[in-house]
PDB file of N, CA and C in Angstrom:
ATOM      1  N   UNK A   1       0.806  -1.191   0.000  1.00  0.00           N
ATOM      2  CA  UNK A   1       0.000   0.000   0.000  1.00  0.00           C
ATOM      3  C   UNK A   1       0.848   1.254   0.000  1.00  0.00           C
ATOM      4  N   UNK A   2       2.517   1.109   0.356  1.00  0.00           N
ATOM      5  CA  UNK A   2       2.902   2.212   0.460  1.00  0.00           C
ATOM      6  C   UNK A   2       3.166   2.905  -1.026  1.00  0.00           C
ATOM      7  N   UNK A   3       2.978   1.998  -2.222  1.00  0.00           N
ATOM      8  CA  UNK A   3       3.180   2.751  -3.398  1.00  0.00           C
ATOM      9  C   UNK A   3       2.470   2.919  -3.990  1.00  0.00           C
ATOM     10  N   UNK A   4       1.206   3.014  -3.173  1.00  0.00           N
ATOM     11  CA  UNK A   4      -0.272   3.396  -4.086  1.00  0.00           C
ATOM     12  C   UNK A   4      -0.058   4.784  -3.277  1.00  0.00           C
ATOM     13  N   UNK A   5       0.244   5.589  -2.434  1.00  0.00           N
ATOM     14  CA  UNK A   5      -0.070   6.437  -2.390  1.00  0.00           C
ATOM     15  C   UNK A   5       0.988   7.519  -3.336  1.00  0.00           C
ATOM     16  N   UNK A   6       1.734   7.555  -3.625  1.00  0.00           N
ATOM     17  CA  UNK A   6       2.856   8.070  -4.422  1.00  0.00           C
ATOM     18  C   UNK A   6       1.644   7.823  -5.962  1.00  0.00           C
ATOM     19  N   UNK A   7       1.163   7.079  -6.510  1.00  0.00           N
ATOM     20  CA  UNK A   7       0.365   7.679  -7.679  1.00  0.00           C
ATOM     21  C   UNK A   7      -0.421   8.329  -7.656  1.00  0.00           C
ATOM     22  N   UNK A   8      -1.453   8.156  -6.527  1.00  0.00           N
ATOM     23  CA  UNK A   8      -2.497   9.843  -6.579  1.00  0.00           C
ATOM     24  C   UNK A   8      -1.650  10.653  -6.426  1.00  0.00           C
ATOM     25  N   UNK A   9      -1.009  11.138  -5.545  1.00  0.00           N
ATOM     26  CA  UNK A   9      -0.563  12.304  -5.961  1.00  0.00           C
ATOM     27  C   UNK A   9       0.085  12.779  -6.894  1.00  0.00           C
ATOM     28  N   UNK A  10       0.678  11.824  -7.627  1.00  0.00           N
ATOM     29  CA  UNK A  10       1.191  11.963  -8.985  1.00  0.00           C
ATOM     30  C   UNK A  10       0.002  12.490  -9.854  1.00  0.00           C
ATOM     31  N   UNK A  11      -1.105  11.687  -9.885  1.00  0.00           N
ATOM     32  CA  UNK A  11      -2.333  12.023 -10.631  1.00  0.00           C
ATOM     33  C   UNK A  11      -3.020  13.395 -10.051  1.00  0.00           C
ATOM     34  N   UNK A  12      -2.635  13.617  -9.115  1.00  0.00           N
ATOM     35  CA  UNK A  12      -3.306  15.395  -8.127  1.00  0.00           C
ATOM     36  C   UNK A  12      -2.121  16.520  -8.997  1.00  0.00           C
ATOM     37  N   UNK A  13      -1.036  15.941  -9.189  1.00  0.00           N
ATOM     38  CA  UNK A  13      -0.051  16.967  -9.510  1.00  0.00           C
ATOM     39  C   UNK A  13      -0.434  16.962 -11.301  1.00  0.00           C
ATOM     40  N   UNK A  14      -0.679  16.067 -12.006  1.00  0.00           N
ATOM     41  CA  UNK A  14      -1.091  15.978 -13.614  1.00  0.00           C
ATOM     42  C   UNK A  14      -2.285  17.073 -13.459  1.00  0.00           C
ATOM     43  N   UNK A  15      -2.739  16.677 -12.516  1.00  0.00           N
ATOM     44  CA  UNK A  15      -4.417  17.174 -12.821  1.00  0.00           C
ATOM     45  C   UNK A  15      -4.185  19.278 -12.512  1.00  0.00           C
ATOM     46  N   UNK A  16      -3.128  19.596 -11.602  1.00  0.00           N
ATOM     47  CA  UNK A  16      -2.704  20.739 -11.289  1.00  0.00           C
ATOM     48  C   UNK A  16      -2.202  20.945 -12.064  1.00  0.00           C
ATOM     49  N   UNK A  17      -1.382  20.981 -12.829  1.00  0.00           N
ATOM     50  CA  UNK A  17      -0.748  21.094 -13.905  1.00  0.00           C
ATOM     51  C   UNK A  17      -1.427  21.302 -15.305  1.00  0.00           C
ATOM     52  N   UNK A  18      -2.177  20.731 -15.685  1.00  0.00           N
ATOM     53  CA  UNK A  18      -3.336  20.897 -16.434  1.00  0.00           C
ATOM     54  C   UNK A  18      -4.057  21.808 -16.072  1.00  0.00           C
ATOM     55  N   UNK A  19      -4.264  21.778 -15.318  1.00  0.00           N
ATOM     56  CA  UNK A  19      -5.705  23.173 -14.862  1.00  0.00           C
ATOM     57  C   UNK A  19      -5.015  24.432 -15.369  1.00  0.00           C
ATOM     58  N   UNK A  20      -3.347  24.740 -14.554  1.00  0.00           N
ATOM     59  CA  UNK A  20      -2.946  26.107 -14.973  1.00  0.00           C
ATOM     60  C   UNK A  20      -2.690  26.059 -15.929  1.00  0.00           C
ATOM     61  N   UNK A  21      -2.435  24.840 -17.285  1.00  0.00           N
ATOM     62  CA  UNK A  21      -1.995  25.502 -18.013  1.00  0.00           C
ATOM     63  C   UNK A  21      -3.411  25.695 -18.403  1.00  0.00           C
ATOM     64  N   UNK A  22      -4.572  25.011 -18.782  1.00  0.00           N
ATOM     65  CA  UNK A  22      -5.802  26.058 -19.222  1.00  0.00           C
ATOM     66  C   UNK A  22      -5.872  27.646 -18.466  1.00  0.00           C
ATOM     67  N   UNK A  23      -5.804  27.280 -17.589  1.00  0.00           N
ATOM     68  CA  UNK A  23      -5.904  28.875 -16.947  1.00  0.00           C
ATOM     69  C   UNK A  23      -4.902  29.914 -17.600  1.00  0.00           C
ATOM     70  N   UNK A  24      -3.966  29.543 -18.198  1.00  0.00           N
ATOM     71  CA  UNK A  24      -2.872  30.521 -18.373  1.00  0.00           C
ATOM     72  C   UNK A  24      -3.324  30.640 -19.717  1.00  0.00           C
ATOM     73  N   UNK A  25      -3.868  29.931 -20.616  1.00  0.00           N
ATOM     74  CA  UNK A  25      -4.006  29.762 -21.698  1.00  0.00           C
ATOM     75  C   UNK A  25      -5.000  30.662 -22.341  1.00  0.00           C
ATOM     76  N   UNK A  26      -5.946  30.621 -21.259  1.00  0.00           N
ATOM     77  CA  UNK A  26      -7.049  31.354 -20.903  1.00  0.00           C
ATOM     78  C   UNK A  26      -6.909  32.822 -20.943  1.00  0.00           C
ATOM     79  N   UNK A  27      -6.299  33.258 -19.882  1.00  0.00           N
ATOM     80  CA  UNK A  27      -5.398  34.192 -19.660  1.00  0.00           C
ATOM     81  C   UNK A  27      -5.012  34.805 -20.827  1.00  0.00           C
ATOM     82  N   UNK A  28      -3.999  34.243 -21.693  1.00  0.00           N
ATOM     83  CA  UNK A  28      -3.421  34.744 -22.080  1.00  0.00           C
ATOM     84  C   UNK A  28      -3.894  34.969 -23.980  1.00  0.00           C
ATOM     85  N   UNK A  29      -5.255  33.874 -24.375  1.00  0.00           N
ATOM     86  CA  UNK A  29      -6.251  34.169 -25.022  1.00  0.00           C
ATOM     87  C   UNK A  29      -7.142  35.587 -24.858  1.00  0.00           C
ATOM     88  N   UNK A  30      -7.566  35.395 -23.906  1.00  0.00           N
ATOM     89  CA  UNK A  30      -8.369  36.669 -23.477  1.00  0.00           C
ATOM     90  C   UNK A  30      -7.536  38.169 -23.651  1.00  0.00           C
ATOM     91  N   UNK A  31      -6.585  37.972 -23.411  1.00  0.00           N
ATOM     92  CA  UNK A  31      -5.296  39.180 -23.643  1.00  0.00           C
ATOM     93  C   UNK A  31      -5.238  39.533 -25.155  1.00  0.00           C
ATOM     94  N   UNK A  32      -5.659  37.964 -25.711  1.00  0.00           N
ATOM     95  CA  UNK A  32      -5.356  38.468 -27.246  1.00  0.00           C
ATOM     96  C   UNK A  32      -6.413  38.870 -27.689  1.00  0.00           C
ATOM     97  N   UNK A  33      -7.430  39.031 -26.820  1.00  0.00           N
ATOM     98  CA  UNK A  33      -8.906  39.233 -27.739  1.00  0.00           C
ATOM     99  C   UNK A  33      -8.804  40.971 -27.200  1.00  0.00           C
ATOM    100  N   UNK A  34      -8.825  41.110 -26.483  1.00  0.00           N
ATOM    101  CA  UNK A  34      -8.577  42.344 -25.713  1.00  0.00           C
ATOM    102  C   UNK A  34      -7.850  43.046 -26.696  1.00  0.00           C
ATOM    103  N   UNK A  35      -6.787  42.583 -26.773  1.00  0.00           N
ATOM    104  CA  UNK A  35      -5.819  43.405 -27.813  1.00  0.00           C
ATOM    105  C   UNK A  35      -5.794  43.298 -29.031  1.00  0.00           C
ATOM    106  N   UNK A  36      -6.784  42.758 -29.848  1.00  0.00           N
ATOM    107  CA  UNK A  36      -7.736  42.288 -30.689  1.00  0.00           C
ATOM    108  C   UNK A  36      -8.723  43.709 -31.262  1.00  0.00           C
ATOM    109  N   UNK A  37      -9.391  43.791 -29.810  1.00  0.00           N
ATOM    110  CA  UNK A  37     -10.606  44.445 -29.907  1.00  0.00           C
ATOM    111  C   UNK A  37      -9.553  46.193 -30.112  1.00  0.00           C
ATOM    112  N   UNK A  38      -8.724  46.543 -28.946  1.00  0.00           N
ATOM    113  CA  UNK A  38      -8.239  47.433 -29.164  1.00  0.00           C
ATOM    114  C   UNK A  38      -7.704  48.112 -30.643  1.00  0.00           C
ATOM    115  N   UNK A  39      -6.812  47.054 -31.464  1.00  0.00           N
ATOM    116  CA  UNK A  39      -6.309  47.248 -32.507  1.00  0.00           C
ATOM    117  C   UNK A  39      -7.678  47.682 -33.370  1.00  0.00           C
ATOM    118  N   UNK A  40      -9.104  46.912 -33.267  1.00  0.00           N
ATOM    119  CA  UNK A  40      -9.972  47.104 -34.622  1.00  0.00           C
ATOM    120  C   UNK A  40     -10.585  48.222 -34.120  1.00  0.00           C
ATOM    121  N   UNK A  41     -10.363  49.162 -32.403  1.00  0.00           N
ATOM    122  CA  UNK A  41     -10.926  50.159 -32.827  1.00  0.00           C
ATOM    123  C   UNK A  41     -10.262  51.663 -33.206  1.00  0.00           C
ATOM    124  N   UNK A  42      -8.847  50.926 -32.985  1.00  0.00           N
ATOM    125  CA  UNK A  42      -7.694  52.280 -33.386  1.00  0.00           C
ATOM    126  C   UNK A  42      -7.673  52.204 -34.714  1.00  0.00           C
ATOM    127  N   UNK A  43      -8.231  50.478 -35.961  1.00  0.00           N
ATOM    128  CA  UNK A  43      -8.196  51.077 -37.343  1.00  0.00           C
ATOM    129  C   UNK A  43      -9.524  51.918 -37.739  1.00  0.00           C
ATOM    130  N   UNK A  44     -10.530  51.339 -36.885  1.00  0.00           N
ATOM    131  CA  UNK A  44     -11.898  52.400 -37.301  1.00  0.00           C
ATOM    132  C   UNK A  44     -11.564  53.505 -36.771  1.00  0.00           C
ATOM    133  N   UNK A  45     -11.180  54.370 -35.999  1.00  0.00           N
ATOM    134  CA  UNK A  45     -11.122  55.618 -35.614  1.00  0.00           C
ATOM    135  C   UNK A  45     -10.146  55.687 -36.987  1.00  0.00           C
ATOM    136  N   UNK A  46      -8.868  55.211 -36.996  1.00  0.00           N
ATOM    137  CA  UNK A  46      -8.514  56.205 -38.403  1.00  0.00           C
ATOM    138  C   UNK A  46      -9.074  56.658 -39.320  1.00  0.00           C
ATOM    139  N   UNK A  47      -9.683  55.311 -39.615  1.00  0.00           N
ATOM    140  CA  UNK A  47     -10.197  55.291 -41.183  1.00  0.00           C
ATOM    141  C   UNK A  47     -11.402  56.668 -40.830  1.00  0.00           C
ATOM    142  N   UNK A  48     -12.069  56.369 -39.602  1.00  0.00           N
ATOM    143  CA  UNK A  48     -13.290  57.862 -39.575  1.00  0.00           C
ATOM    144  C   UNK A  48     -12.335  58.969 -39.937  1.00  0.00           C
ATOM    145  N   UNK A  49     -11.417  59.114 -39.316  1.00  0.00           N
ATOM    146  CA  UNK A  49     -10.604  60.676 -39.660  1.00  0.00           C
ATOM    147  C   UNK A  49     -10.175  60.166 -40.718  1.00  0.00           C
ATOM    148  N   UNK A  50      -9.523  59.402 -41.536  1.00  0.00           N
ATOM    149  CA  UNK A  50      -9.071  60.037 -42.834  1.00  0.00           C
ATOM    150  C   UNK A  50     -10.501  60.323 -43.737  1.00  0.00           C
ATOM    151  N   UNK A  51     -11.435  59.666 -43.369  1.00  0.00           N
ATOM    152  CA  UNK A  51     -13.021  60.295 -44.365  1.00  0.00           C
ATOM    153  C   UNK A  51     -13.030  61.341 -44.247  1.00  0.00           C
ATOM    154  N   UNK A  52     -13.295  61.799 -42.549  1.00  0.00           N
ATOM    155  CA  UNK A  52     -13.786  63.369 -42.669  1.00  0.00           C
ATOM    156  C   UNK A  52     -12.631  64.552 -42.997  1.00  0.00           C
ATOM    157  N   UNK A  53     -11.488  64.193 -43.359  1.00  0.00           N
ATOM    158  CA  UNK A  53     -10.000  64.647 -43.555  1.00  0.00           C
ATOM    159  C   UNK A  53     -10.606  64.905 -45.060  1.00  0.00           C
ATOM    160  N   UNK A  54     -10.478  63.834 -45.466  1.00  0.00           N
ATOM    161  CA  UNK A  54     -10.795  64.474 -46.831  1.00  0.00           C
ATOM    162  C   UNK A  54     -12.411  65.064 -47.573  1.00  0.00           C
ATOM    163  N   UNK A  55     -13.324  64.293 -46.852  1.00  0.00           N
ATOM    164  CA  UNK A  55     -14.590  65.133 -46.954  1.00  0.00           C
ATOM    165  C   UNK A  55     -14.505  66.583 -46.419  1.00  0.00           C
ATOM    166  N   UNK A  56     -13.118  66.969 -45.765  1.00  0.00           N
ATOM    167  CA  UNK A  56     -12.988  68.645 -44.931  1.00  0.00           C
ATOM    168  C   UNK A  56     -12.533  68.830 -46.330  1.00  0.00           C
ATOM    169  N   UNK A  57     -11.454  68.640 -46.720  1.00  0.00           N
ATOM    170  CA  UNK A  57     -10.243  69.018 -48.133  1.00  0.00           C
ATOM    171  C   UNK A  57     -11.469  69.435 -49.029  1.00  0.00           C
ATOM    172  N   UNK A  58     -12.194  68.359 -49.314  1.00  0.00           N
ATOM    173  CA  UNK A  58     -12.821  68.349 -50.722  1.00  0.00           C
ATOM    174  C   UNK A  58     -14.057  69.611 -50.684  1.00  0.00           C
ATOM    175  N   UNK A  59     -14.497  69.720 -49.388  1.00  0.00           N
ATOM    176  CA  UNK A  59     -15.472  71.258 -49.081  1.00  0.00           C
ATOM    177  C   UNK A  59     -14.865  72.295 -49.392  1.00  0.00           C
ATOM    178  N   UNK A  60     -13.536  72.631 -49.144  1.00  0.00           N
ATOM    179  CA  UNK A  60     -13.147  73.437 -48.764  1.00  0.00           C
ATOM    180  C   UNK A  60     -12.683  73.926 -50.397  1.00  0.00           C
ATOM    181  N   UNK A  61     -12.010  73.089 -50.630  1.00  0.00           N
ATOM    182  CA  UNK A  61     -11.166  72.826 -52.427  1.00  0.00           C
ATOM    183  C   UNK A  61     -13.035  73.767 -53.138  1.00  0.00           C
ATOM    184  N   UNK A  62     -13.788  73.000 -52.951  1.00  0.00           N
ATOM    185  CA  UNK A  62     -14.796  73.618 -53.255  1.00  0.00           C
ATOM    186  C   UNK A  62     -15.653  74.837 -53.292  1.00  0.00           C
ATOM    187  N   UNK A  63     -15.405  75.285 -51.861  1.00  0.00           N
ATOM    188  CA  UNK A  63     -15.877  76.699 -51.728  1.00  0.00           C
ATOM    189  C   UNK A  63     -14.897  77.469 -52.604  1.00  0.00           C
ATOM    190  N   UNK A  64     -14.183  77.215 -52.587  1.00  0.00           N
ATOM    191  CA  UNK A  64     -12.967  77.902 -53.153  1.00  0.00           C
ATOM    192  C   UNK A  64     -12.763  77.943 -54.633  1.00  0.00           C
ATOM    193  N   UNK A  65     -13.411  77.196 -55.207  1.00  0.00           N
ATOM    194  CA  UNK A  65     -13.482  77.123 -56.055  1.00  0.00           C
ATOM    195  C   UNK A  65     -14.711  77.263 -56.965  1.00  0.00           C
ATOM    196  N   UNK A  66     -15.772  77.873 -56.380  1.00  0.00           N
ATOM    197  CA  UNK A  66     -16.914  78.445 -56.095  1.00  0.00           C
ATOM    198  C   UNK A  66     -16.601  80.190 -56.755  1.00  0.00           C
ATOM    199  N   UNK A  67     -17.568  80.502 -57.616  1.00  0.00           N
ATOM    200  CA  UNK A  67     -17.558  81.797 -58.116  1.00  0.00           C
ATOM    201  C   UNK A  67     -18.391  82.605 -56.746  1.00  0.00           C
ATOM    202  N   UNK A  68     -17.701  83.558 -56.618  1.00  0.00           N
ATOM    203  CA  UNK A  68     -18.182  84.558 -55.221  1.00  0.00           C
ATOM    204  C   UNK A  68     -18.561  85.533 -55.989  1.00  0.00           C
ATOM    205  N   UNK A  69     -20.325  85.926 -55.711  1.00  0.00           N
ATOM    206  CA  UNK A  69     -21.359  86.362 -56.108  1.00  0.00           C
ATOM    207  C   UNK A  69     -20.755  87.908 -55.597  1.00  0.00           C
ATOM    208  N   UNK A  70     -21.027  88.908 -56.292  1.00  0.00           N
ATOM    209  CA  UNK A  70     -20.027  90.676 -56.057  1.00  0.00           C
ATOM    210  C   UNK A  70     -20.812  90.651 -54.958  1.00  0.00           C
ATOM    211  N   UNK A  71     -20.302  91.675 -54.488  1.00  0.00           N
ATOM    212  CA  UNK A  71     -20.858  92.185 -53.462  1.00  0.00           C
ATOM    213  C   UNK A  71     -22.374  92.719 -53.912  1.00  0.00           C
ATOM    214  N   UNK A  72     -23.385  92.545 -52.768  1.00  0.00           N
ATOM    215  CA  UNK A  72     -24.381  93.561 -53.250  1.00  0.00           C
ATOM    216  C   UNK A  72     -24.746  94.737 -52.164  1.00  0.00           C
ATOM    217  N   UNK A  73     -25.326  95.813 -53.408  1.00  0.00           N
ATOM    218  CA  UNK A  73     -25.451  96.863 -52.879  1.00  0.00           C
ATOM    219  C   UNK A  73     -25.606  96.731 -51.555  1.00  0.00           C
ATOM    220  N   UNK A  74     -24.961  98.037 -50.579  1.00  0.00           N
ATOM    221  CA  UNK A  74     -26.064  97.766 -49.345  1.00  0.00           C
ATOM    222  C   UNK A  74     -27.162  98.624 -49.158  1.00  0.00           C
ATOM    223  N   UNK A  75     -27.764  97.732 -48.459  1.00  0.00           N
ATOM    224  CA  UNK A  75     -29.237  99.382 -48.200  1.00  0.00           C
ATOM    225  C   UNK A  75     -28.639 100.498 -47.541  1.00  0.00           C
ATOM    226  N   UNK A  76     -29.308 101.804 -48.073  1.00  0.00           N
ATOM    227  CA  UNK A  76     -28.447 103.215 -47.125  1.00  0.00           C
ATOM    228  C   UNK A  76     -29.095 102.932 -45.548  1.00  0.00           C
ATOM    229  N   UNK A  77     -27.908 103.405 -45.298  1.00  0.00           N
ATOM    230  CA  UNK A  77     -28.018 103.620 -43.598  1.00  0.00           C
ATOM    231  C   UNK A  77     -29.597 104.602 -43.171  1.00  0.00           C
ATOM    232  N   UNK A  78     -30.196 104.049 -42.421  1.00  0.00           N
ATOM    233  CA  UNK A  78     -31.279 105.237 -42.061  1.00  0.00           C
ATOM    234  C   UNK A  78     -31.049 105.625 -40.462  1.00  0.00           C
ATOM    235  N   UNK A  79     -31.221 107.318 -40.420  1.00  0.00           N
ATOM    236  CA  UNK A  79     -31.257 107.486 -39.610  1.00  0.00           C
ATOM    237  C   UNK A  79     -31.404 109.229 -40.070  1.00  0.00           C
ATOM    238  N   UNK A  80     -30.969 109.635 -38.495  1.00  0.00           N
ATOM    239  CA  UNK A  80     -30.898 111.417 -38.932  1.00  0.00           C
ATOM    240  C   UNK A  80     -29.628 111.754 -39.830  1.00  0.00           C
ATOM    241  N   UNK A  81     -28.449 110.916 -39.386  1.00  0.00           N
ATOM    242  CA  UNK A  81     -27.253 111.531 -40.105  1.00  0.00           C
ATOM    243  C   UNK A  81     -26.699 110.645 -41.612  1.00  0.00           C
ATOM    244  N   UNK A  82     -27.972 110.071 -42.021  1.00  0.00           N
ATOM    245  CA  UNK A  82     -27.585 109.497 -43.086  1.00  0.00           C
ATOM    246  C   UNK A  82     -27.818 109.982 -44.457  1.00  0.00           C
ATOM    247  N   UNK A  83     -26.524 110.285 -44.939  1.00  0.00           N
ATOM    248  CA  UNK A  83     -26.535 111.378 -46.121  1.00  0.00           C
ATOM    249  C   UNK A  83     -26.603 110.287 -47.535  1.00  0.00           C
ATOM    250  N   UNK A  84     -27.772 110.047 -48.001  1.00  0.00           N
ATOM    251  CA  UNK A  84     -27.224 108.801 -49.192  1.00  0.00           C
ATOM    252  C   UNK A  84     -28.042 110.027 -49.932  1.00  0.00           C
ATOM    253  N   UNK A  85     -27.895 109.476 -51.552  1.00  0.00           N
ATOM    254  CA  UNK A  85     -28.400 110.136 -52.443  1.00  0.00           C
ATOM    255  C   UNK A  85     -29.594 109.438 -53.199  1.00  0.00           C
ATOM    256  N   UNK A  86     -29.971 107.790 -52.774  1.00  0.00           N
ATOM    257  CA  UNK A  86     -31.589 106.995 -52.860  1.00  0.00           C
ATOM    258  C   UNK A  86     -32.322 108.250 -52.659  1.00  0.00           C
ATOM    259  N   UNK A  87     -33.729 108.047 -52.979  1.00  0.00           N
ATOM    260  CA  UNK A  87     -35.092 108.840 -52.363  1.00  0.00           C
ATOM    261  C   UNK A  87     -35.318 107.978 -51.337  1.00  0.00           C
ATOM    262  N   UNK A  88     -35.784 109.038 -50.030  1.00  0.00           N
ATOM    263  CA  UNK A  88     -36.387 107.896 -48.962  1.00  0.00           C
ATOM    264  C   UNK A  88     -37.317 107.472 -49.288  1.00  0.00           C
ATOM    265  N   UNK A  89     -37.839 106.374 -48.612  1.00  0.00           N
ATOM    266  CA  UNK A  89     -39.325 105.545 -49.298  1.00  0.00           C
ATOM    267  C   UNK A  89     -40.605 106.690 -48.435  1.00  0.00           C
ATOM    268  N   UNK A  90     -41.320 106.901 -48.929  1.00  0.00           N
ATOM    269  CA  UNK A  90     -42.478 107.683 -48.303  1.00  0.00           C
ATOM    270  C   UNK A  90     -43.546 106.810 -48.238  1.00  0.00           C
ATOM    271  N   UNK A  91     -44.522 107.284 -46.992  1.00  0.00           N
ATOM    272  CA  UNK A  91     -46.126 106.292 -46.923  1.00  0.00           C
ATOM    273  C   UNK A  91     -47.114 107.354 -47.159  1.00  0.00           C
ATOM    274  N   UNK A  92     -47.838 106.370 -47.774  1.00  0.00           N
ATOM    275  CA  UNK A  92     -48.842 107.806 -47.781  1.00  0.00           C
ATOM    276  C   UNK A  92     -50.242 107.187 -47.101  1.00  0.00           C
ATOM    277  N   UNK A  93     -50.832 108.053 -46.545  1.00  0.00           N
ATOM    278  CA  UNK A  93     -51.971 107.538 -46.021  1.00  0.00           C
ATOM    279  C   UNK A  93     -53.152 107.877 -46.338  1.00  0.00           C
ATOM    280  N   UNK A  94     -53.856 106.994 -46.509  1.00  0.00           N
ATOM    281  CA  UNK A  94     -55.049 107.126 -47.155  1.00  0.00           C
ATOM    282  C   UNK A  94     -56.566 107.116 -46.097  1.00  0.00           C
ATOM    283  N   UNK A  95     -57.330 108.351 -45.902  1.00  0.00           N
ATOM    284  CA  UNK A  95     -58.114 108.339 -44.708  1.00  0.00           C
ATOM    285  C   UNK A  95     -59.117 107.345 -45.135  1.00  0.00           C
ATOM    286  N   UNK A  96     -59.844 106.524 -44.167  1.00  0.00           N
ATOM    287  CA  UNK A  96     -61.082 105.803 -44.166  1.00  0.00           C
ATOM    288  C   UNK A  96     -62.140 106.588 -43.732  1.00  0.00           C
ATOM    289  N   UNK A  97     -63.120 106.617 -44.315  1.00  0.00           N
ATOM    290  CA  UNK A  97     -64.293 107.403 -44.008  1.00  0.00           C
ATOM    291  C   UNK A  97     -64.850 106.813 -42.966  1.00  0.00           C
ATOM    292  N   UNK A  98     -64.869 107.109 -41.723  1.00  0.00           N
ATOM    293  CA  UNK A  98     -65.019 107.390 -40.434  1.00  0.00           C
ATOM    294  C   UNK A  98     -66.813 106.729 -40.375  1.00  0.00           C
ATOM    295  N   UNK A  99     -67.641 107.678 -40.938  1.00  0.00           N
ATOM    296  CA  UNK A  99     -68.754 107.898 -41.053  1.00  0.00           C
ATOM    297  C   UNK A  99     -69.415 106.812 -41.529  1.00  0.00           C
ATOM    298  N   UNK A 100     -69.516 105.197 -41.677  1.00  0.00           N
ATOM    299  CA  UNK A 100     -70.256 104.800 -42.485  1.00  0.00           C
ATOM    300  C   UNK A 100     -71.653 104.524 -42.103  1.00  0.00           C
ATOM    301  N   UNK A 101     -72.345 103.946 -43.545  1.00  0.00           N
ATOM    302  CA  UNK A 101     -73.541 104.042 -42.990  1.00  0.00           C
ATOM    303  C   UNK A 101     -74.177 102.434 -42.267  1.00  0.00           C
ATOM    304  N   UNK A 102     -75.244 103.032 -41.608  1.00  0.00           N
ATOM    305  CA  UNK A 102     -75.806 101.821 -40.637  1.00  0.00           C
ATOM    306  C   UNK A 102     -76.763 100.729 -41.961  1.00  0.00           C
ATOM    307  N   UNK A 103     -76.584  99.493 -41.759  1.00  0.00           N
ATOM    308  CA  UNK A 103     -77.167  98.876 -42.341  1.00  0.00           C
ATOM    309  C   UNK A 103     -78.654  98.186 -42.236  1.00  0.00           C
TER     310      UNK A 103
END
């Protein structure tokens, strides 16, 4: 009986041994998914900025390249000290006959 006990524990130490290495394996899977996930969202953030990088360029290339309408007139300044040479606009008022008749 004394060399039956020397194989369980042989078989306790297989079985420990096994466990960590799943555990480490585990471990060290999960690390890769992690760093996995990190990498696919540092290429989507690029790729968003190089779109709006060049959807900025290509607005801009554009305005710019855009015929700019002259200036237009401005309306004269109104006030007391505004000297333009327009006619001011006048109202004219037209009286309503006050008086009508009863029906």
């Amino acid at each position: 009986m004394t060399t039956a006990a020397p194989l369980t524990n042989n078989t306790q130490l297989s079985v420990n041994v096994t466990t960590k290495s799943q555990e480490q394996s585990l471990y060290q899977s999960s690390g890769a998914i992690v760093a996995a996930i990190v990498v696919g969202v540092i290429i989507i953030f690029t790729a968003v900025l190089l779109i709006l990088k060049t959807y900025n360029r290509r607005m801009r290339v554009k305005r710019e390249l855009e015929p700019k309408p002259s200036k237009p007139a401005m309306p004269p300044a109104l006030g007391p000290n505004s000297h333009s040479l327009a006619p001011q606009p006048t109202v004219t008022f037209i009286p309503v006959d006050i008086h009508m008749q009863n029906r």
